[in-house]
Protein backbone atom coordinates (compact mmCIF):
# COMPACT_ATOMS: atom_id res chain seq x y z
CA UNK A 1 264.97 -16.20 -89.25
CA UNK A 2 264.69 -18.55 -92.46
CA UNK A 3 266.89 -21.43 -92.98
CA UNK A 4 268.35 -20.49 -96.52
CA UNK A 5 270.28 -23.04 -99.13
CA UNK A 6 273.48 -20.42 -99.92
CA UNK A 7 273.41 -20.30 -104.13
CA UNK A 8 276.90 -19.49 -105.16
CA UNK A 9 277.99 -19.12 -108.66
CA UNK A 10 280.73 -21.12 -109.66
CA UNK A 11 282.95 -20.29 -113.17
CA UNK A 12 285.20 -22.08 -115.13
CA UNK A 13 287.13 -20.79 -117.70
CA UNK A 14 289.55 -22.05 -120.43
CA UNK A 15 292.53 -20.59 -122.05
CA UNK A 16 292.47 -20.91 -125.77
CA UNK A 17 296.25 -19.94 -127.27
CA UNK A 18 297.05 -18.82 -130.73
CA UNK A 19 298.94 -20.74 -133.12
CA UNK A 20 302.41 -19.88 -133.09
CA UNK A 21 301.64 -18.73 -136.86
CA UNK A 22 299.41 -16.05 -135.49
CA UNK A 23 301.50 -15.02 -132.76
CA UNK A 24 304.02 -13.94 -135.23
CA UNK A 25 301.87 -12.67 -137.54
CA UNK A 26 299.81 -10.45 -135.03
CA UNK A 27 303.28 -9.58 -132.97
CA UNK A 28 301.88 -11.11 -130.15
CA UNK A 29 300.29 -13.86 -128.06
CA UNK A 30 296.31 -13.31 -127.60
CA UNK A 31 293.58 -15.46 -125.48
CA UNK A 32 289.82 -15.84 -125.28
CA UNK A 33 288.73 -16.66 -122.15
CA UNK A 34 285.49 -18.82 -122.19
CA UNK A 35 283.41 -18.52 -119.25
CA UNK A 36 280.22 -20.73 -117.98
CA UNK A 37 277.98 -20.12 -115.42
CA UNK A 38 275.52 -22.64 -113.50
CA UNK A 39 273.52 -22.12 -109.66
CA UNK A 40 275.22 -24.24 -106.84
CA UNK A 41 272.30 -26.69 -106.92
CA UNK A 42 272.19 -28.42 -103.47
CA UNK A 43 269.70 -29.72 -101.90
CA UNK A 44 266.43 -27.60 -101.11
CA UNK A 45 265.42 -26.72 -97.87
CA UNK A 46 262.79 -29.30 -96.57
CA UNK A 47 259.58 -28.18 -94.75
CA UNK A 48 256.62 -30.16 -93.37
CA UNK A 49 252.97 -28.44 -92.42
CA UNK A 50 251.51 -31.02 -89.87
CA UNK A 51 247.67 -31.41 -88.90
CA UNK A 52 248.26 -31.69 -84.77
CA UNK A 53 244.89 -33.70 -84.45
CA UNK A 54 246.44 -36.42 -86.92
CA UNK A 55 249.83 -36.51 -85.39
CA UNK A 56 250.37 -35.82 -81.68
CA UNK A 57 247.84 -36.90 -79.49
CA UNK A 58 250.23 -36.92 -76.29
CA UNK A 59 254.09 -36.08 -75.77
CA UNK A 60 255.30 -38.98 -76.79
CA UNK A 61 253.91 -38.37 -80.09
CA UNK A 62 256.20 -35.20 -80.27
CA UNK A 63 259.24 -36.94 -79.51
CA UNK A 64 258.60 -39.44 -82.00
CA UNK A 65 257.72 -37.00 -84.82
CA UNK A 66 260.62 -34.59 -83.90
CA UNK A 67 263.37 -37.38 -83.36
CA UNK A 68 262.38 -38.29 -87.12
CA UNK A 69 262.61 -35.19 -88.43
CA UNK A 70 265.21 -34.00 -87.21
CA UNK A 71 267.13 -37.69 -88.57
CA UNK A 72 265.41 -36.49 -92.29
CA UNK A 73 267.19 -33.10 -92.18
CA UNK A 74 263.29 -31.55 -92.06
CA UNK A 75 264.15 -27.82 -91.31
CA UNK A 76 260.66 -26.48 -90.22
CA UNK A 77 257.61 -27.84 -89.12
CA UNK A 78 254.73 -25.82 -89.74
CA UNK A 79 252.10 -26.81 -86.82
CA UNK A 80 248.73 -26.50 -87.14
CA UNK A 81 247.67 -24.28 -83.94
CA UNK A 82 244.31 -24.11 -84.74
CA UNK A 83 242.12 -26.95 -86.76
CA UNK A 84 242.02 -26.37 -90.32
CA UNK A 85 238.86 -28.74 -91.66
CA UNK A 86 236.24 -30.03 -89.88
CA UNK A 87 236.81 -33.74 -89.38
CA UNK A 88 238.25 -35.09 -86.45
CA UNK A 89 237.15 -31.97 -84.46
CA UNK A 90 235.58 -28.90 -85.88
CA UNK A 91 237.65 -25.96 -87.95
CA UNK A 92 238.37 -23.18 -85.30
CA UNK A 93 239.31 -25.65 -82.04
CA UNK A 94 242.76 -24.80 -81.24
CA UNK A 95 245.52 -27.22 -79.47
CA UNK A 96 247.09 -25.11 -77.05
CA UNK A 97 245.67 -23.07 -73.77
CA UNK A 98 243.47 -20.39 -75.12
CA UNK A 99 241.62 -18.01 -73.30
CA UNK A 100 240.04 -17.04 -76.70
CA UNK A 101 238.93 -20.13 -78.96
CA UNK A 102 237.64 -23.49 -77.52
CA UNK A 103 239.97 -26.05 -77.17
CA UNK A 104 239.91 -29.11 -78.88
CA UNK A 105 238.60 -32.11 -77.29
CA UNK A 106 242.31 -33.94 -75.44
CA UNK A 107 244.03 -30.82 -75.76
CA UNK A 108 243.33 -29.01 -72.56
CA UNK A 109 245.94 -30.91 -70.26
CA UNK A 110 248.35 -31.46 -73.23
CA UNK A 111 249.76 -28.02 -74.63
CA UNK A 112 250.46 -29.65 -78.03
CA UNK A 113 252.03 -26.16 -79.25
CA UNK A 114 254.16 -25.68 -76.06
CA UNK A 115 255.48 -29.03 -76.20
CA UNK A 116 256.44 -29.51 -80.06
CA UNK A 117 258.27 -25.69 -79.35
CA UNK A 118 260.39 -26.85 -76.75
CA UNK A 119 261.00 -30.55 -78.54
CA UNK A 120 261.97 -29.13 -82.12
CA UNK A 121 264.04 -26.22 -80.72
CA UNK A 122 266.26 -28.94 -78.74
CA UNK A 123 266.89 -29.93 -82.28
CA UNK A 124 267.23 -26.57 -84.03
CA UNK A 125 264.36 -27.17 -86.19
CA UNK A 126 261.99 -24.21 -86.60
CA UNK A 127 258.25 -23.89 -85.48
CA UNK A 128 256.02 -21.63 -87.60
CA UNK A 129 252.48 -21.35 -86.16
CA UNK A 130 250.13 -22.12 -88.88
CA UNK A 131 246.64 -20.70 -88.34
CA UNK A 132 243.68 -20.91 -90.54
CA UNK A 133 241.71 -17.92 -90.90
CA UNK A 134 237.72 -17.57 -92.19
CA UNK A 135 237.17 -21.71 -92.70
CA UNK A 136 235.99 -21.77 -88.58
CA UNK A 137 233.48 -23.79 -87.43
CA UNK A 138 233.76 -22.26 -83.35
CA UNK A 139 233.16 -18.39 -84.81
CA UNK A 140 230.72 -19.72 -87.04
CA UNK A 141 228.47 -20.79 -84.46
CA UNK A 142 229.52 -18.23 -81.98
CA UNK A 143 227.64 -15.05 -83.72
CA UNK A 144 225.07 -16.03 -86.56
CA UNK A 145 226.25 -12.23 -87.76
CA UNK A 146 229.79 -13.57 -88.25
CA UNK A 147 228.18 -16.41 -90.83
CA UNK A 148 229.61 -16.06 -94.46
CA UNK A 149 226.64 -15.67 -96.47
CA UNK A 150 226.22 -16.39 -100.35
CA UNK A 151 224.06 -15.58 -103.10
CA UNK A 152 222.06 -19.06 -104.55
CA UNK A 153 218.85 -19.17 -106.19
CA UNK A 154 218.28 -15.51 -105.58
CA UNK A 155 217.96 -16.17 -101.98
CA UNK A 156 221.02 -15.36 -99.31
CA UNK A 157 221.56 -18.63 -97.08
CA UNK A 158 225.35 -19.48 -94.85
CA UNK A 159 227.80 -20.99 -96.66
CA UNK A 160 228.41 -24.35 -95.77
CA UNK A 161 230.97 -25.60 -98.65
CA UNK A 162 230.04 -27.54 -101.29
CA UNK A 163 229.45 -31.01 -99.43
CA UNK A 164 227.38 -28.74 -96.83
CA UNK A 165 229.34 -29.85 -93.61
CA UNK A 166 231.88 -27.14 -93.91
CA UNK A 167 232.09 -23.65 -91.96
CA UNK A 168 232.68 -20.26 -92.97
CA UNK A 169 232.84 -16.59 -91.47
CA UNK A 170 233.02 -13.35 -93.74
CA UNK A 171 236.41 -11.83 -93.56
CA UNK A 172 234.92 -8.45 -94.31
CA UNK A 173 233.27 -8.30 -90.83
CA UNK A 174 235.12 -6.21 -88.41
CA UNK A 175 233.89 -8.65 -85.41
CA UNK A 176 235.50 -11.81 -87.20
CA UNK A 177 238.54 -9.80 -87.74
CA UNK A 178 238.95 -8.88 -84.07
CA UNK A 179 238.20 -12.56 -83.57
CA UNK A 180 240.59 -14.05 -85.86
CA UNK A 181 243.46 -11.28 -85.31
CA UNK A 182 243.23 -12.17 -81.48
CA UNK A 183 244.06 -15.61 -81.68
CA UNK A 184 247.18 -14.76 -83.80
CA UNK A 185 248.25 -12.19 -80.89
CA UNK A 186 247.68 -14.50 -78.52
CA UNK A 187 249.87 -16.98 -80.45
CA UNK A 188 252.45 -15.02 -80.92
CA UNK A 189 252.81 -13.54 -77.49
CA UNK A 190 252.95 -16.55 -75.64
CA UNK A 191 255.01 -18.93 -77.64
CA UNK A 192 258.33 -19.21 -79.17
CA UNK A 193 257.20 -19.72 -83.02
CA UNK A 194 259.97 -19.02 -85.47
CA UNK A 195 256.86 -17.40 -87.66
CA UNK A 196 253.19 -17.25 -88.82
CA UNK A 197 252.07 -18.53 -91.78
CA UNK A 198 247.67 -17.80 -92.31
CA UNK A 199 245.58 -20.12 -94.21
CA UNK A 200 242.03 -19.92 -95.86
CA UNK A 201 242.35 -15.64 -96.24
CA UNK A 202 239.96 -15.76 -98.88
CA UNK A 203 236.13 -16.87 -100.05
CA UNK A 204 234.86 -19.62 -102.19
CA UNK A 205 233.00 -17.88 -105.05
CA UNK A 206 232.22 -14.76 -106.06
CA UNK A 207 228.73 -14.58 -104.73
CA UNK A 208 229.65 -14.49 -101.42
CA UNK A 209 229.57 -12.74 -98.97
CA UNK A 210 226.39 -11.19 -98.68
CA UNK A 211 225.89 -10.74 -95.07
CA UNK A 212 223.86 -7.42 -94.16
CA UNK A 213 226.73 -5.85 -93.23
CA UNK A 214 229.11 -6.10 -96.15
CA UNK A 215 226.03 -5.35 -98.41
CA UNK A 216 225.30 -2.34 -96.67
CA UNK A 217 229.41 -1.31 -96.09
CA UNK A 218 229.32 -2.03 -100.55
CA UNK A 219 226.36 0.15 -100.90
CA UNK A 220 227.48 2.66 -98.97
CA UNK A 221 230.12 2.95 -101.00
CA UNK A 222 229.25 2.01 -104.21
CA UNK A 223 225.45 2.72 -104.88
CA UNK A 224 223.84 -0.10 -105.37
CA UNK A 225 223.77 -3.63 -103.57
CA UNK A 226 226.04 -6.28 -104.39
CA UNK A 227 223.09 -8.94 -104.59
CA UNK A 228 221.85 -7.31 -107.92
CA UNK A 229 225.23 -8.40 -109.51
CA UNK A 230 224.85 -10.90 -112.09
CA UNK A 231 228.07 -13.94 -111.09
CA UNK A 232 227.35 -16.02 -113.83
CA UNK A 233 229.82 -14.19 -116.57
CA UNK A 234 232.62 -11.47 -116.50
CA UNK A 235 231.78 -7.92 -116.88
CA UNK A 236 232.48 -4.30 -115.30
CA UNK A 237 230.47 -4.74 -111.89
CA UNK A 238 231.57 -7.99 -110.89
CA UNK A 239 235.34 -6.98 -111.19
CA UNK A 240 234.14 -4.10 -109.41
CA UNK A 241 232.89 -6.50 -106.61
CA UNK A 242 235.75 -8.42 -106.87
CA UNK A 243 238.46 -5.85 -106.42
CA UNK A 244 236.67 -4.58 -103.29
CA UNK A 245 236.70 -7.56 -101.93
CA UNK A 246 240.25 -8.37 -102.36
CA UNK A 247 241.79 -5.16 -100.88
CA UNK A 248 239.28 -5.67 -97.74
CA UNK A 249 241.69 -8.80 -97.19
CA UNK A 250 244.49 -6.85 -98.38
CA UNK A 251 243.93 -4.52 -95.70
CA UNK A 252 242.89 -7.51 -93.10
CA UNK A 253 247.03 -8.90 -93.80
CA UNK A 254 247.84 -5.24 -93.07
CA UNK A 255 246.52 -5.63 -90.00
CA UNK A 256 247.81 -8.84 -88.86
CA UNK A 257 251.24 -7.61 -89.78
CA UNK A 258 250.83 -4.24 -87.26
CA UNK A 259 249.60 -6.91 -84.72
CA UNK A 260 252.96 -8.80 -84.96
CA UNK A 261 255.29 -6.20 -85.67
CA UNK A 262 254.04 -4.82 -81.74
CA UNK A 263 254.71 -8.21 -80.20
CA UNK A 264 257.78 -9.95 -82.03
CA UNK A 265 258.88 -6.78 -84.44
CA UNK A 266 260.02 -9.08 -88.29
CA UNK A 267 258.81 -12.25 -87.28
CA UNK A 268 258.69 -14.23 -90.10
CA UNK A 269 255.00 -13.71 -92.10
CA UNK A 270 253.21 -15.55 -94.94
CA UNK A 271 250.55 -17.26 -96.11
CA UNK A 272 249.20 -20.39 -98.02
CA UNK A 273 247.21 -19.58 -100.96
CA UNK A 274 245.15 -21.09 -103.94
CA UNK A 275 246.70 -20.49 -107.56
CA UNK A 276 246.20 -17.15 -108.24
CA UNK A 277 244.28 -18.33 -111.30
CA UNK A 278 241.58 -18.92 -108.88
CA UNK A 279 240.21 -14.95 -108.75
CA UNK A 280 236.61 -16.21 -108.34
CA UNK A 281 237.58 -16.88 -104.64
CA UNK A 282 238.89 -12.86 -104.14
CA UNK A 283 242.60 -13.75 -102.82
CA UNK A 284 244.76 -11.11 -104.98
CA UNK A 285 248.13 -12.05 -103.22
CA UNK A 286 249.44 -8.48 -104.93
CA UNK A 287 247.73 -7.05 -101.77
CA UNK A 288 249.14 -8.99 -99.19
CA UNK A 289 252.34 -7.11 -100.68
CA UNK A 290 254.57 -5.64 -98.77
CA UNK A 291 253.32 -6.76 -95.98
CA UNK A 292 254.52 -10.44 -95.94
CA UNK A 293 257.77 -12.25 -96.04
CA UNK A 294 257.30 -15.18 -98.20
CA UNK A 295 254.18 -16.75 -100.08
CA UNK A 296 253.48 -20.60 -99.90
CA UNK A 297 251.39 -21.42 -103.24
CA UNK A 298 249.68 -24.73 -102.89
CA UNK A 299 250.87 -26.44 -106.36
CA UNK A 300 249.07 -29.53 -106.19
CA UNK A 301 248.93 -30.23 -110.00
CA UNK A 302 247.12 -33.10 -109.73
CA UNK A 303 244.23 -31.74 -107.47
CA UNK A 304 242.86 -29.35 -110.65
CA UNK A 305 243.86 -31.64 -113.20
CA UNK A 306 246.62 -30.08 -114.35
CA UNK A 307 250.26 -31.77 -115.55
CA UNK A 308 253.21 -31.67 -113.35
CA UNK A 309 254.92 -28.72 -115.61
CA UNK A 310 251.84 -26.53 -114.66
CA UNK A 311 254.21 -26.22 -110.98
CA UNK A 312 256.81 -24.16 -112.63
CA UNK A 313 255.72 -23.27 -116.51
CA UNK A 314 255.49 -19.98 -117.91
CA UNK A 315 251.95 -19.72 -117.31
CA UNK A 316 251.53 -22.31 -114.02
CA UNK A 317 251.22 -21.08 -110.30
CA UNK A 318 254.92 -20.68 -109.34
CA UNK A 319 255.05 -17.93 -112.03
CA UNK A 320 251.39 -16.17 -111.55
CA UNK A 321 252.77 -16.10 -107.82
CA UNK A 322 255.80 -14.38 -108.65
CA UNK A 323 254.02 -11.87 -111.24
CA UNK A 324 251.68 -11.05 -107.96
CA UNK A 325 254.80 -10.94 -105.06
CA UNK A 326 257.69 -9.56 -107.08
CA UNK A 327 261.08 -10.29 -105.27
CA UNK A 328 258.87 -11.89 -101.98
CA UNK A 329 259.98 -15.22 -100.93
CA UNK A 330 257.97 -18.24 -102.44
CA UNK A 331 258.01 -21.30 -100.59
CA UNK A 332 256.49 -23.86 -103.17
CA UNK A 333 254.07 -26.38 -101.69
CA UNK A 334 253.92 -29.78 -102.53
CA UNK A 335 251.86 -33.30 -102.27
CA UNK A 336 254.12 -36.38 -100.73
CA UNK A 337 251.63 -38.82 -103.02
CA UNK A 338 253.44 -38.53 -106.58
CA UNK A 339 255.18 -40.46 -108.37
CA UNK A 340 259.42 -40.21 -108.65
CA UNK A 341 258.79 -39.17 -111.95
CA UNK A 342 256.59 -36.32 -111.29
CA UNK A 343 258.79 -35.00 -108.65
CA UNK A 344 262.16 -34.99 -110.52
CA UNK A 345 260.61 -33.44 -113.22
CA UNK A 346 258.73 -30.58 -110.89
CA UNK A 347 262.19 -30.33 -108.93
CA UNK A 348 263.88 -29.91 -111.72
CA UNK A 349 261.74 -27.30 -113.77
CA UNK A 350 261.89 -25.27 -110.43
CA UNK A 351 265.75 -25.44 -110.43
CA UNK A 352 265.75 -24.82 -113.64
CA UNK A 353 262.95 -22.03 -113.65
CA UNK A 354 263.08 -20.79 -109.92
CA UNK A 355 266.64 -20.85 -109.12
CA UNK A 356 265.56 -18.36 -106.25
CA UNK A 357 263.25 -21.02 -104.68
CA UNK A 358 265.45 -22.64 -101.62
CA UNK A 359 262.54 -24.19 -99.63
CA UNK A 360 259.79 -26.89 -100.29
CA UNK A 361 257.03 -27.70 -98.23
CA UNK A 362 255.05 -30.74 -97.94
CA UNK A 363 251.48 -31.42 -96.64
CA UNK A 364 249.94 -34.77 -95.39
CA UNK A 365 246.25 -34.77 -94.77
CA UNK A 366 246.85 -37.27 -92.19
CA UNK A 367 249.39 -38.55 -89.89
CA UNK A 368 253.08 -38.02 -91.01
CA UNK A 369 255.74 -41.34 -91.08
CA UNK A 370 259.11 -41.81 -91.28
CA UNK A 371 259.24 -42.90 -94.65
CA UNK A 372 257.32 -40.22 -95.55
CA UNK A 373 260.29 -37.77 -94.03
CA UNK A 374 262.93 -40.50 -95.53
CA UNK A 375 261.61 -40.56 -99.15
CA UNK A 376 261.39 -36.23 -98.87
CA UNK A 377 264.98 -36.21 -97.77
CA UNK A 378 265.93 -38.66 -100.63
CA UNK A 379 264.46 -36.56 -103.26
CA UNK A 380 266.04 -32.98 -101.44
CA UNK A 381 268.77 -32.85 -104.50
CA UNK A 382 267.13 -33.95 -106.99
């Protein structure tokens, strides 16, 4: 269950008497009551998604990290189950005992998900498993059919990100969907998480993928094969392509969510996603609806260049997420490297904006400190 901030609604009111003159004149004594309204603003709910190859190594590591949480007033820690880049070890590795997916390398005596569980839950802090989907480096080189495949040059090669040293799978493929929809059952029938929350449900670009299979499964369908499709500009076939693609996933967080609801039925579902400005990369958020809980849009402002009122504008990603979710939870997601004047003014244009918005979560690439936690509990009221 979600750790809410209760909004109450508090009025005052003030009693404005006539004028003896116009008491007697009117026969009797009349009031106007004057009434202002304003949210409870207290302090949001603080969150932290943690990288387990940067941050616990061994169990003293998880005492460490908990006992400082839990002294910042962090309410959930959202642990990385399953390795989410490929850096220290490669995307797909996971940190706990798996029977499915290789374990990292110094995970397979030390049961990092078991023991930051049992350490957070001493200190009623909640554990949501957070597991990366299609960025996976172990399926990619398990099955050269699960390899997401794009279009470049006119010529159909793996994707391998833009640096070339990053792995992919196509979510369309039913194999890589039993894969990654395994792991999350396993998850979630042998640990206590408090929820899951899925990372990386989408592609990079629109000319991908173009695997054999999802070009025959689109022709079959459609007449004609995706690879004739011209990427470079916007026109009738490409949103064609597009909004295929994005109810495949749609139908992949269907899934996921039947999976769940037969192990812990309402555990507590969401997802990380890119701004949904980004529809080149086919993650349509509307069709993870109803299926999810709560959506955890990654507003990094200053990754994309844009201001710090891009977080909670009009036209900036807290609003294209709620246009997409409706009355869905959004958990905004946040950077710890600004500056104190870019966070009170994006906590206070979501107060202001997003009254609804309780929680915040905050990523570190790295390894979390103390002052890190400190300066995010600081900043909770602002």
């Amino acid at each position: 269950m979600m750790v809410k901030v209760e909004k109450t609604m508090k009025r005052s009111g003030k009693r404005f008497l006539l004028t003896a003159l116009t008491a007697l004149l009117m026969g009797l004594m009349l009031y106007a009551p004057v009434q202002t309204a304003s949210a409870q603003t207290g302090p949001f709910v603080s969150e932290v998604i943690v990288r387990t190859v940067a941050n616990f190594k061994n169990h003293n590591d998880v005492v460490s990290f908990v006992n400082n949480a839990a002294k910042r007033n962090i309410s959930v820690i959202n642990l990385a189950v399953k390795q989410d880049e490929d850096d220290e070890v490669p995307s797909g590795y996971v940190f706990y005992k798996s029977k499915i997916a290789p374990i990292a390398p110094g995970y397979a005596n030390f049961d990092a998900v078991k023991d930051v569980i049992a350490e957070a839950h001493k200190k009623n802090i909640q554990v949501r498993a957070w597991i990366p989907q299609f960025h996976d480096r172990a399926a990619f080189d398990k099955n050269s059919e699960w390899q997401m495949r794009a279009l470049v040059g006119g010529k159909v090669v793996p994707f391998t990100g833009s640096n070339g040293s990053e792995y992919f799978v196509n979510p369309l493929h039913p194999d890589v969907q039993a894969y990654e929809r395994s792991i999350i059952r396993e998850v979630a029938a042998n640990y206590d998480i408090d929820g899951v929350v899925l990372d990386w449900i989408r592609f990079d670009d629109y000319n991908m993928d173009m695997g054999d299979y999802t070009r025959a499964q689109y022709m079959s369908q459609y007449g004609y094969d995706p690879i004739t499709i011209s990427f470079a500009s916007d026109h009738a076939k490409r949103k064609e392509w597009n909004e295929w693609r994005t109810t495949k996933l749609g139908e992949y967080v269907r899934d996921v969510r039947s999976d769940l609801d037969g192990i812990t039925p309402g555990l507590f579902f969401g997802a990380y996603i890119l701004p949904p400005e980004f529809v080149e990369c086919g993650q349509d958020v509307a069709k993870f609806m109803p299926y999810m809980d709560f959506i955890a849009p990654m507003a990094y402002f200053d990754d994309w260049d844009f201001p710090p009122s891009w977080v909670y504008d009009d036209t900036g990603i807290l609003s294209q997420t709620r246009q997409k979710t409706g009355g869905a939870e959004i958990i905004a997601t946040l950077d710890t490297d600004w500056t104190d004047a870019q966070y009170h003014n994006v906590h206070q244009g979501i107060r202001a904006n997003f009254p609804e918005i309780s929680n915040l979560g905050f990523f570190v690439y790295g390894k979390w400190t103390d002052n890190e936690m400190k300066k995010i509990n600081n900043r909770a009221s602002w």
